[in-house]
Protein backbone atom coordinates (compact mmCIF):
# COMPACT_ATOMS: atom_id res chain seq x y z
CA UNK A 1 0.00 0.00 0.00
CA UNK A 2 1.59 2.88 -1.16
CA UNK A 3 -0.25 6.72 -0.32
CA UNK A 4 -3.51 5.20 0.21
CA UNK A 5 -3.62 2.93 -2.88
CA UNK A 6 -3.09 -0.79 -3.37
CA UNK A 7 0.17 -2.51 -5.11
CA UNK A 8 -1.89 -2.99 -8.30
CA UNK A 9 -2.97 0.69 -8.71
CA UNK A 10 -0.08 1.43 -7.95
CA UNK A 11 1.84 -0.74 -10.60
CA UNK A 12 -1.24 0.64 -12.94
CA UNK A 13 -0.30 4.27 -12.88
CA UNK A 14 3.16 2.94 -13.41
CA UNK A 15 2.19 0.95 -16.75
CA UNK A 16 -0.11 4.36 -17.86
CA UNK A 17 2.84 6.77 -17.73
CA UNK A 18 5.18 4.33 -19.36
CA UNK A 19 2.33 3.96 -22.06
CA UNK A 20 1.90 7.73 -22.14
CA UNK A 21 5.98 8.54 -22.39
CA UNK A 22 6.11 6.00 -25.64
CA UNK A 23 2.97 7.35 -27.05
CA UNK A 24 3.59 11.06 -26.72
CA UNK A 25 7.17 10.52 -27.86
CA UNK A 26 6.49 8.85 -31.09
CA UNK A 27 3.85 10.55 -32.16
CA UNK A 28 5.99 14.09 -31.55
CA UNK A 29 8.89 12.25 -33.68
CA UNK A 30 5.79 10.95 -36.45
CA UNK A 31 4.98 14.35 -36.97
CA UNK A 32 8.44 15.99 -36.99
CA UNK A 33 8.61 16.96 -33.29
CA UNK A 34 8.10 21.40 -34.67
CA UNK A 35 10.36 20.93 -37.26
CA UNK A 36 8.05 22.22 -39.71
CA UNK A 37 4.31 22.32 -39.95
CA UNK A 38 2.04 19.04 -40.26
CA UNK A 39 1.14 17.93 -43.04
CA UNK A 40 -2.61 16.24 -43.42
CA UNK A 41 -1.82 13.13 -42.47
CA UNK A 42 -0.22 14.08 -39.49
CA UNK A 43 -2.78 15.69 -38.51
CA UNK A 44 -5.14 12.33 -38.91
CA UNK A 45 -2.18 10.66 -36.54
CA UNK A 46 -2.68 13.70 -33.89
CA UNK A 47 -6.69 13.35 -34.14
CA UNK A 48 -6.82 9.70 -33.56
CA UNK A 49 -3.93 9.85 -30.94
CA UNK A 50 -5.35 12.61 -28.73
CA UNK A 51 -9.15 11.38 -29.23
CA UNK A 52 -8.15 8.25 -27.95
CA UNK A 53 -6.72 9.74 -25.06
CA UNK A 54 -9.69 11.52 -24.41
CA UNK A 55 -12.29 9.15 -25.43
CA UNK A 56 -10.28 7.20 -22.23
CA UNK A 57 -9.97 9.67 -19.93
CA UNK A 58 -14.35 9.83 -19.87
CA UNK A 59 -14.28 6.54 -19.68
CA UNK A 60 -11.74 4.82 -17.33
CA UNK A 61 -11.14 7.07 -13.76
CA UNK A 62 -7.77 5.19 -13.05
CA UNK A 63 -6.39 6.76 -16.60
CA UNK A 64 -8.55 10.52 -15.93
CA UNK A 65 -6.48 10.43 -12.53
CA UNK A 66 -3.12 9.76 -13.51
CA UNK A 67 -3.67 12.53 -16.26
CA UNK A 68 -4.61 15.14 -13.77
CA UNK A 69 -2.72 13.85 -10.38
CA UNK A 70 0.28 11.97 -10.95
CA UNK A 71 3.77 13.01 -11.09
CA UNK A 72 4.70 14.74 -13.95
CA UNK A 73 1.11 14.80 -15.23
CA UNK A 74 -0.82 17.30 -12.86
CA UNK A 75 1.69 20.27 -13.38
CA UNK A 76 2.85 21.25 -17.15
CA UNK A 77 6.27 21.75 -17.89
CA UNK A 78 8.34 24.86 -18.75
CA UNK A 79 8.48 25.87 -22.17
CA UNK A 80 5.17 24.53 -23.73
CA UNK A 81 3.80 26.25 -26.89
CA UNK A 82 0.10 25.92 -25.99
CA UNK A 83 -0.44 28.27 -23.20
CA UNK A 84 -2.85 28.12 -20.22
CA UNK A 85 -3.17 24.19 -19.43
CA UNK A 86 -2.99 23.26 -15.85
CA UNK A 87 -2.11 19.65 -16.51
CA UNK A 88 -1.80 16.70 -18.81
CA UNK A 89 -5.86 15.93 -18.97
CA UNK A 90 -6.48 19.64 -19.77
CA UNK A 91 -3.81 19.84 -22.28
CA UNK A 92 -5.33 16.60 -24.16
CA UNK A 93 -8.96 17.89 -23.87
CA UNK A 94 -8.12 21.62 -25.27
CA UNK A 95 -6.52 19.97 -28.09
CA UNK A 96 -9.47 17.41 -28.28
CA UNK A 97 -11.80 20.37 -28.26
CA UNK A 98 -10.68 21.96 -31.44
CA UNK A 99 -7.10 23.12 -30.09
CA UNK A 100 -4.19 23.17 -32.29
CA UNK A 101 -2.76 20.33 -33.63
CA UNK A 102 0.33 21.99 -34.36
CA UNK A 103 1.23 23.28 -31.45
CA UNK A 104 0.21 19.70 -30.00
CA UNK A 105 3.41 17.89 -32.27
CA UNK A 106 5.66 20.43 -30.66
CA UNK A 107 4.74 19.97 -26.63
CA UNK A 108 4.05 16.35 -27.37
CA UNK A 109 7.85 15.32 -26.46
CA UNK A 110 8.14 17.99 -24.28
CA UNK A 111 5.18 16.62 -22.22
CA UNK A 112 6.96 13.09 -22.30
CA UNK A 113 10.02 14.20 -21.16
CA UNK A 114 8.46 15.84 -18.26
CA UNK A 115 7.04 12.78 -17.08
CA UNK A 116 10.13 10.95 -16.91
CA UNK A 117 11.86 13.83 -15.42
CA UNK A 118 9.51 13.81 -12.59
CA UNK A 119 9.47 10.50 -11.54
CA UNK A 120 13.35 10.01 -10.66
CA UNK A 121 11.98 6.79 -8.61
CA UNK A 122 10.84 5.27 -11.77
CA UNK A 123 13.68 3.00 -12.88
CA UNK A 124 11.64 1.57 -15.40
CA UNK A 125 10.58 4.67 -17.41
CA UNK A 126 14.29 5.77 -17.18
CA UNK A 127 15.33 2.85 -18.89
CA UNK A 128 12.48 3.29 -21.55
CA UNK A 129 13.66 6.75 -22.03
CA UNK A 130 17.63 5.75 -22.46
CA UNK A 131 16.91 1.89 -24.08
CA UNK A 132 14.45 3.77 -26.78
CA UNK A 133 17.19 7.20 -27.29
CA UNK A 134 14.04 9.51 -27.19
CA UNK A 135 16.90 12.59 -26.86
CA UNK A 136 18.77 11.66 -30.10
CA UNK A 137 14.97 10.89 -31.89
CA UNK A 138 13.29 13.57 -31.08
CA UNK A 139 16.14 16.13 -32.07
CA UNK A 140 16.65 13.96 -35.36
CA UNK A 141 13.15 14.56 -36.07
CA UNK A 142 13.23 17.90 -35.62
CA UNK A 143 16.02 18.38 -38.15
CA UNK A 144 14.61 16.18 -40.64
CA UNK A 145 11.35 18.29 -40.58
CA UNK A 146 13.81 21.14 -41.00
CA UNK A 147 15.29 19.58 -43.97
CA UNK A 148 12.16 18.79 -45.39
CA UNK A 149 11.27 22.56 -45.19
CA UNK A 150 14.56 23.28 -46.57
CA UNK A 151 15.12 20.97 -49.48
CA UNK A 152 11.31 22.65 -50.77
CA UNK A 153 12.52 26.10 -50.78
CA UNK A 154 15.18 25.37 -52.82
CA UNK A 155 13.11 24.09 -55.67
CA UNK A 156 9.91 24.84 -54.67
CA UNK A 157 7.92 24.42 -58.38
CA UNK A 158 7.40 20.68 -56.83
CA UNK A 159 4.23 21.24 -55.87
CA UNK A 160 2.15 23.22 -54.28
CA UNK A 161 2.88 24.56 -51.27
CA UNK A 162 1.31 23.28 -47.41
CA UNK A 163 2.80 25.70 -45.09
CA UNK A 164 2.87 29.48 -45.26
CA UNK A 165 6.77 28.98 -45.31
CA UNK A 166 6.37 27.62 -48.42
CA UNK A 167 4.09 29.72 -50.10
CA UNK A 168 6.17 32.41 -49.62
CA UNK A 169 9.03 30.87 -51.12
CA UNK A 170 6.55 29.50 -54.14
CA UNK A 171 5.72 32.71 -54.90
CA UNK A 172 8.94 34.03 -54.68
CA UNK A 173 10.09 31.50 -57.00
CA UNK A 174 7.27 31.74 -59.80
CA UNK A 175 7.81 35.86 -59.63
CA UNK A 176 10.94 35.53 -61.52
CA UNK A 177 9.83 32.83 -64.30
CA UNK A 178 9.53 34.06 -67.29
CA UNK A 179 6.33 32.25 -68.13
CA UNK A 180 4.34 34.36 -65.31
CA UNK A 181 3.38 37.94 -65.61
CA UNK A 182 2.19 39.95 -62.63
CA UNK A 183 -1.47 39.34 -63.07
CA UNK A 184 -0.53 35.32 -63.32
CA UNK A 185 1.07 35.46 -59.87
CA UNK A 186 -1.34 37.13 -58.30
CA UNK A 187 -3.77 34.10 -59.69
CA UNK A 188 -1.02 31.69 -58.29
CA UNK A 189 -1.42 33.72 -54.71
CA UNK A 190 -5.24 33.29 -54.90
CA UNK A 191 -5.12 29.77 -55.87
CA UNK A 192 -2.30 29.04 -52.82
CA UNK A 193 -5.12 30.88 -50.59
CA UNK A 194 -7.89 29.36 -51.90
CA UNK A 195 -5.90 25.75 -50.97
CA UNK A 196 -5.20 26.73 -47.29
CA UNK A 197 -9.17 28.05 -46.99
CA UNK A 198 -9.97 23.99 -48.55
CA UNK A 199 -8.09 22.39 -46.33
CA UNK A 200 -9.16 24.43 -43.06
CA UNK A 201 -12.71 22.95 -43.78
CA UNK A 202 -10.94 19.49 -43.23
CA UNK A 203 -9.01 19.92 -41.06
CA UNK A 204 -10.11 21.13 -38.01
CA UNK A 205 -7.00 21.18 -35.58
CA UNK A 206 -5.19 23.43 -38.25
CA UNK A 207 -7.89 25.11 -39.02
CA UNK A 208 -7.08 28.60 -37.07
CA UNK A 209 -3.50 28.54 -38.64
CA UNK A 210 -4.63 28.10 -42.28
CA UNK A 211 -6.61 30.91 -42.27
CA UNK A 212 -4.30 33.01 -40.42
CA UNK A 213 -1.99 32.02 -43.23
CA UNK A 214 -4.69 32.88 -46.09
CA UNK A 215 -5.46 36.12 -44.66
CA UNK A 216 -1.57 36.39 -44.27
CA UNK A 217 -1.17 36.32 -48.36
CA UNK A 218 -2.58 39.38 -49.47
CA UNK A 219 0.50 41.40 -47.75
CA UNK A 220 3.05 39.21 -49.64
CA UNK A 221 2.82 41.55 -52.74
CA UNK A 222 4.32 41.31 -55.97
CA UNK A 223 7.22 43.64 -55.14
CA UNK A 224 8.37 41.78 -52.12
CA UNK A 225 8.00 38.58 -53.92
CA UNK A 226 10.68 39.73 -56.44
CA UNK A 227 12.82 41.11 -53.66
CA UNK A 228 12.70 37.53 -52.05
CA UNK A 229 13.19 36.08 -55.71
CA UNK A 230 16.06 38.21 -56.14
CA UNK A 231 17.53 37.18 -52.37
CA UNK A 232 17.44 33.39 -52.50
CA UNK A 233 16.85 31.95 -56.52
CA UNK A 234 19.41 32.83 -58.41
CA UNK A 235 18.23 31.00 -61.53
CA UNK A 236 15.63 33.77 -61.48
CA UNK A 237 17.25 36.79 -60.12
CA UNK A 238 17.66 38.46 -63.27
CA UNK A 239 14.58 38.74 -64.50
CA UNK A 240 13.56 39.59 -61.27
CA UNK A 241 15.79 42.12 -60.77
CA UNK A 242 14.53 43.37 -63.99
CA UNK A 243 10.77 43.61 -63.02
CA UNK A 244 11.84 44.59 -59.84
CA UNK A 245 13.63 47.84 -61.51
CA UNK A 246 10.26 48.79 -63.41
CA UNK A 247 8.41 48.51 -60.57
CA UNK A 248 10.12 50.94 -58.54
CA UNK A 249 10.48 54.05 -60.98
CA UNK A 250 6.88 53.84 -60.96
CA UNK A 251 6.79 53.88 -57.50
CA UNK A 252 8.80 56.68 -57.08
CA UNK A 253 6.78 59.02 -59.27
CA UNK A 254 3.40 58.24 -57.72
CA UNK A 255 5.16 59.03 -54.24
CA UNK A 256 6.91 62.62 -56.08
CA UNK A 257 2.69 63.09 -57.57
CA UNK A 258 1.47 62.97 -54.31
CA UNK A 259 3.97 64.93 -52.76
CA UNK A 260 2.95 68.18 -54.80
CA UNK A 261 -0.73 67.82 -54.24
């Protein structure tokens, strides 16, 4: 007996936080632990994961405890993204609720961390943490999703881009191609708007984000796009450079106009 509570419970809210350490763990390294945004499936693998969680917590007190009471569950740790959550159960029903998914795949190993951290008693989830190299993982993860993000920009014609990182750099890129005039990019902006506004209707958990991000468009003019093209494409900076030139006389002389009104 051990605070009030029998051997087995005991042993049971040992075997939950082990299960919750591996599950938070890999899912944070599934969906590239922050190192760039989720992509759709991801976001199926952070719905099921966290509905599950929840769907348990209603169902089964033991697991709603340990989420809300045990060590390293019923305090959140330092540095989360998502702000305001008292502890693990209200951290897994916000996101349940229509939180954000993305902010989910970056506290996700954070969270798992924590409960090792916490329970220094806990040979066992030591070991897991160690025997499985979460530390190495969830870094590499990270860096891979930062690859990912980088390889794009660097040739970002692909396809079409699924993060407002990457629409920026589309546009950039497509500003200085020869085959797209200044009324064709701003069709190319619509259409990458139009594509974030889609897949907010199915996907909930990004939902906020991707309209932040279409509303976000509109100020990612032509101008800047060929000052970005300019920056990081070189295959394109001289026609950019070019447009970029006859757009700023122009500029100038509306500003001078004004001026003597």
């Amino acid at each position: 007996m051990i605070c009030g509570m029998s051997d087995a419970a005991v042993e049971n809210r040992r075997d939950i936080k082990d299960e919750l350490v591996r599950g938070l763990a890999e899912v944070a390294m599934l969906c590239k632990n922050g190192g760039r945004t989720l992509r759709l499936g991801e976001t199926q693998i952070v719905t099921d994961y966290i509905g599950g969680l929840a769907a348990r917590a209603l169902e089964d007190a033991a697991f709603r405890s340990v989420l809300s009471s045990a060590k390293g569950c019923k305090t959140a740790p330092s540095g989360l993204v998502t702000q305001g959550v008292r502890n693990l159960l209200g951290f897994v029903n916000g996101i349940a609720t229509g939180g954000c998914g993305e902010t989910f795949a970056v506290d996700a190993g954070t969270w798992a961390r924590h409960i090792v951290t916490c329970n220094p008693g806990n040979a066992g989830l030591r070991e897991l943490w160690r025997f499985q190299g979460y530390d190495e993982r969830l870094l590499q993860a990270r860096r891979d999703g930062e690859n990912e993000l980088a390889v794009y920009l660097r040739a970002p014609a692909q396809r079409t881009p699924e993060s407002l990182e990457e629409a920026l750099g589309f546009l950039a890129y497509w500003s200085g191609d020869e085959t797209v005039d200044e009324e064709a990019w701003e069709g190319l902006r619509e259409t990458v708007g139009d594509s974030f506004a889609e897949q907010a209707e199915r996907d909930g958990h990004r939902a906020t984000m991707l309209r932040e991000w279409q509303a976000a468009l509109p100020k990612f003019t032509y101008q800047r796009a060929l000052k970005m093209c300019v920056e990081k494409y070189a295959s394109k900076r001289a026609l950019a450079q070019t447009r970029l030139d006859a757009i700023r006389p122009a500029v100038k002389t509306v500003g001078r106009a004004q001026a003597w009104r």
